[in-house]
Protein backbone atom coordinates (compact mmCIF):
# COMPACT_ATOMS: atom_id res chain seq x y z
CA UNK A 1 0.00 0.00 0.00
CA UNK A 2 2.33 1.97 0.82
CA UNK A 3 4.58 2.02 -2.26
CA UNK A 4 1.61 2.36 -4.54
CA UNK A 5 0.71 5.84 -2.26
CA UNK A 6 4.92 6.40 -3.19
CA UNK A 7 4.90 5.80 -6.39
CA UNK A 8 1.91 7.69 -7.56
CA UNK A 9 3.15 10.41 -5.73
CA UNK A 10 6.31 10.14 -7.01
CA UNK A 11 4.53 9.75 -10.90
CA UNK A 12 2.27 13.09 -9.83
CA UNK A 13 5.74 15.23 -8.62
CA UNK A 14 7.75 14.51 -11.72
CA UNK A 15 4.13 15.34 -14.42
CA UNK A 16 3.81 18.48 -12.13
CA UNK A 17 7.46 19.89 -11.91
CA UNK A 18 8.36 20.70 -15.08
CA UNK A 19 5.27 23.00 -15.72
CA UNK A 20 5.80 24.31 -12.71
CA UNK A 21 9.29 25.43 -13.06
CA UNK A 22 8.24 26.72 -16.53
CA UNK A 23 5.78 28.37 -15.25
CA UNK A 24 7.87 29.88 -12.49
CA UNK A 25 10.60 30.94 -14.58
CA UNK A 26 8.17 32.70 -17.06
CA UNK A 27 6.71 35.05 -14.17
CA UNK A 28 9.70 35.78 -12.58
CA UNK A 29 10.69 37.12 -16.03
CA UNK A 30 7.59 38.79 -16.40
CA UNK A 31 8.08 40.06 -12.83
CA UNK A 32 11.56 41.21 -12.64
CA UNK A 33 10.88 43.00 -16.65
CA UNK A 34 7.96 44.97 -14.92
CA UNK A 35 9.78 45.93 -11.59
CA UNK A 36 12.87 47.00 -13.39
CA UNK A 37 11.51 48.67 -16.78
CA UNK A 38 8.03 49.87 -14.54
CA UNK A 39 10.73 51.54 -12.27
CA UNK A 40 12.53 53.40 -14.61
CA UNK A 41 9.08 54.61 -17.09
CA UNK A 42 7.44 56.17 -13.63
CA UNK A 43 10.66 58.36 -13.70
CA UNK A 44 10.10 59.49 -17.55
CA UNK A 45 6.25 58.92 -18.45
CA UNK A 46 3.46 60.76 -16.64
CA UNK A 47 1.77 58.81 -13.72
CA UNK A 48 -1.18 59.20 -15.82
CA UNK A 49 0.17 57.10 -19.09
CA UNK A 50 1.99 53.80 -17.28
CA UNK A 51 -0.18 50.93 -16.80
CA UNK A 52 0.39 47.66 -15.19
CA UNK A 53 2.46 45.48 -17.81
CA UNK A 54 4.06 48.30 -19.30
CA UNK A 55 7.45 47.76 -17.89
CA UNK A 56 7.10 43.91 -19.25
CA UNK A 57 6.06 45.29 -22.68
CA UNK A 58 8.88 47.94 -23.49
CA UNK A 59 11.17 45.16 -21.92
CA UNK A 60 10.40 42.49 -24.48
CA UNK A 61 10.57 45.69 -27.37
CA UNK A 62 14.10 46.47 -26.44
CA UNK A 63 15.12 43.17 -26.04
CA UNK A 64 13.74 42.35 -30.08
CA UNK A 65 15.51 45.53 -31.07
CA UNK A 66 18.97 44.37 -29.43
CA UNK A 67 18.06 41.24 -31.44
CA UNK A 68 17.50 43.36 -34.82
CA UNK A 69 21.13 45.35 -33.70
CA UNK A 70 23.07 42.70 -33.68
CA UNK A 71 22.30 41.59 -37.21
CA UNK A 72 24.54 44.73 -37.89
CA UNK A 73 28.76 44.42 -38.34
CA UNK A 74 29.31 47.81 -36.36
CA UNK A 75 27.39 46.43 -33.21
CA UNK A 76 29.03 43.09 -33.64
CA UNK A 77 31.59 44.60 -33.47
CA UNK A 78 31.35 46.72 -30.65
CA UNK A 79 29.97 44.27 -28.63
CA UNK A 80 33.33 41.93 -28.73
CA UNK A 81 34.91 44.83 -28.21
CA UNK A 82 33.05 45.53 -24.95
CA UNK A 83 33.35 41.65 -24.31
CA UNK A 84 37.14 41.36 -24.17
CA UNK A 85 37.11 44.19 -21.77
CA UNK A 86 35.14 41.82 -19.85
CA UNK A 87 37.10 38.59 -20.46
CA UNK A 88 39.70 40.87 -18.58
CA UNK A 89 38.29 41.31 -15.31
CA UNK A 90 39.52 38.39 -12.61
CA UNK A 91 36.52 37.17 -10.97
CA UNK A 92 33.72 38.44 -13.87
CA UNK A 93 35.26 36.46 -16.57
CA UNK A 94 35.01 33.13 -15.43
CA UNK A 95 31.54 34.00 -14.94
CA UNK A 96 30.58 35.53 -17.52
CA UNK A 97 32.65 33.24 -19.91
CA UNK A 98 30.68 30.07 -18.47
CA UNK A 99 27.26 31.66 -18.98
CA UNK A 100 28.23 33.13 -22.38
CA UNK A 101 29.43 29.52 -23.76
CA UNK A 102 26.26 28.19 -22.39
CA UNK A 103 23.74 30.37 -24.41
CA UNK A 104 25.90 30.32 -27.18
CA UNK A 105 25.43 26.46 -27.41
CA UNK A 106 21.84 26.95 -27.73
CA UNK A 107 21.56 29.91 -29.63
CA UNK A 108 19.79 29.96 -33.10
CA UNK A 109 22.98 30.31 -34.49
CA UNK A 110 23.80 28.51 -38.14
CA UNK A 111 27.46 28.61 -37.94
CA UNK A 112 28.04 26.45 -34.61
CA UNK A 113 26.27 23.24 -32.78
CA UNK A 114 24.49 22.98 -35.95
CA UNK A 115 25.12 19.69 -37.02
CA UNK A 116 24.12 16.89 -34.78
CA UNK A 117 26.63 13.80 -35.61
CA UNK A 118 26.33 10.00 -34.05
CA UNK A 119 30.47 8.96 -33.36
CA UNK A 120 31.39 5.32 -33.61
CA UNK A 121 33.61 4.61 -30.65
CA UNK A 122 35.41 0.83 -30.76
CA UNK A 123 31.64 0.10 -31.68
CA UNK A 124 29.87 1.98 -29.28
CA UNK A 125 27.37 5.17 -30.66
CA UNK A 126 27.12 7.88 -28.81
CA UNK A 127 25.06 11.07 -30.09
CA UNK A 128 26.97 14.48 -30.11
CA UNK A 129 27.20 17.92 -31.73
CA UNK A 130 30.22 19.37 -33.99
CA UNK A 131 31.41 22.44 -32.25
CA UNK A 132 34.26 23.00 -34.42
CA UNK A 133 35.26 22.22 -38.04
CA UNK A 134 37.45 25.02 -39.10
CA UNK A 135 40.62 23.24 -37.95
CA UNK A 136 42.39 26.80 -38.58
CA UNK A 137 40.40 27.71 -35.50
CA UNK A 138 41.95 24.50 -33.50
CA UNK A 139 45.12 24.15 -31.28
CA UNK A 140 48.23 23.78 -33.20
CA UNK A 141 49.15 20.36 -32.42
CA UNK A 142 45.55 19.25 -33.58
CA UNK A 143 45.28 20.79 -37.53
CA UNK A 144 46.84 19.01 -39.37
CA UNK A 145 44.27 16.42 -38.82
CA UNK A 146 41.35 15.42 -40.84
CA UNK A 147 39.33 15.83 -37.63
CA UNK A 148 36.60 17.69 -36.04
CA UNK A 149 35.69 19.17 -32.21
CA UNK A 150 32.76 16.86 -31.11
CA UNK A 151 30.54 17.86 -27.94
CA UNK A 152 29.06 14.85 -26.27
CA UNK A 153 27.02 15.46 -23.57
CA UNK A 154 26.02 13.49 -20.50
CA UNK A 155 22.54 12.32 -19.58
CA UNK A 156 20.62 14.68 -17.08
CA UNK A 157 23.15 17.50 -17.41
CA UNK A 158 25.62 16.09 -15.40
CA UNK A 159 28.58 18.00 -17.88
CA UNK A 160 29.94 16.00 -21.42
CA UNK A 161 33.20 15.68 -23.48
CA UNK A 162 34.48 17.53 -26.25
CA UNK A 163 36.68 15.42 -28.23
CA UNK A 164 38.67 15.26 -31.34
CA UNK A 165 36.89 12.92 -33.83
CA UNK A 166 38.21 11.75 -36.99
CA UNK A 167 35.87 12.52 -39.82
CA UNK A 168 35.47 8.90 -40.69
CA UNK A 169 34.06 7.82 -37.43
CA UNK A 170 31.41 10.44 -37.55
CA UNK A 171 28.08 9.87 -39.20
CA UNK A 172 25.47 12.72 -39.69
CA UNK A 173 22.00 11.86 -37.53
CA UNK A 174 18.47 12.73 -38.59
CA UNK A 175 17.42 14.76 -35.87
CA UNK A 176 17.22 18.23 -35.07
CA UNK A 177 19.35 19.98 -32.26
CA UNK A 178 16.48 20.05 -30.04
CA UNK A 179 14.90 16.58 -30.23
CA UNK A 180 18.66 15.15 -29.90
CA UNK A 181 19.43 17.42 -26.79
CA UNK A 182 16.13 16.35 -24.82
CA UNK A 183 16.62 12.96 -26.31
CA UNK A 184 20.52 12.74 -24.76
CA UNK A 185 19.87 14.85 -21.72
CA UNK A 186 17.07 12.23 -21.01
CA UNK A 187 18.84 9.11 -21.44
CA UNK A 188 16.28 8.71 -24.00
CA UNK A 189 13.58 8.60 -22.27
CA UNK A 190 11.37 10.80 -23.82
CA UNK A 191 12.18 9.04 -27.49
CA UNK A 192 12.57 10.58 -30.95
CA UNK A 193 9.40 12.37 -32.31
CA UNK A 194 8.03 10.37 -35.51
CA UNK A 195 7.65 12.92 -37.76
């Protein structure tokens, strides 16, 4: 009796937490966007104009028009600029560096992580992600090498591997970056989509 109680609970926690936590995360963004921008718009609008869910509205425009700006060379440009300044500073770079490489890798991006690869290792296929191909762009000691940087990741984020794969053990996989994320971080669990 008592693990059946355990075990439904335990089935009812793990269906429940994930829309929680989604739904968590999206209104402390709405939240903090409304606090922050709301704050600053009472300074510069009339009390009269600001509404409730203005501060959440202008943050979501400037964030689409930072988006649209960096489309453009000049604030590329800038941007690294203001970046290795950052990368300079003792404690903020590690930081900063370990949050940047993380929304990098799931950025929509074309010219990295795009290519989802299965590598044959002494038999054994594993499911990971080129990272790097330009091997002018590699370590010294690694380009003379018909090779490429592969990412594999560990099941339920636990960290991954980034190794140097010759080409010819690498095959191309028929899945998207997102199914084959949730499908590795997963274990597999949740299966590939039949499209």
């Amino acid at each position: 009796m008592f693990k059946l109680i355990s075990k439904t609970l335990l089935t009812g926690f793990i269906t429940l937490l994930p829309i929680v936590l989604t739904i968590y995360l999206l209104y402390w963004l709405a939240t903090t966007s409304e606090y922050v921008m709301g704050s600053a718009l009472r300074y510069v609008l009339p009390q009269a104009t600001y509404f409730p869910g203005l501060g959440m509205i202008v943050g979501l425009v400037i964030v689409f028009i930072v988006g649209l700006l960096m489309n453009a060379y000049l604030v590329r440009r800038l941007f690294a600029f203001g970046e290795q300044i950052v990368f300079k500073l003792p404690l903020i770079k590690t930081v900063y560096r370990a949050m940047r490489d993380l929304f990098d890798f799931f950025s929509p991006k074309k010219d990295a992580y795009d290519q989802v690869v299965t590598v044959n290792i002494g038999g054994i296929e594993m499911i990971g992600f080129i990272t790097q191909q330009d091997p002018s762009r590699m370590p010294e000691s690694f380009r003379d090498r018909d090779s490429v940087l592969v990412y594999l990741p560990m099941s339920y984020m636990i960290g991954g591997y980034t190794a140097l794969i010759p080409r010819k053990d690498i095959t191309p996989c028929k899945m998207s970056m997102e199914e084959a994320m949730r499908f590795v971080l997963t274990a597999g669990i949740t299966g590939k989509q039949a499209s």
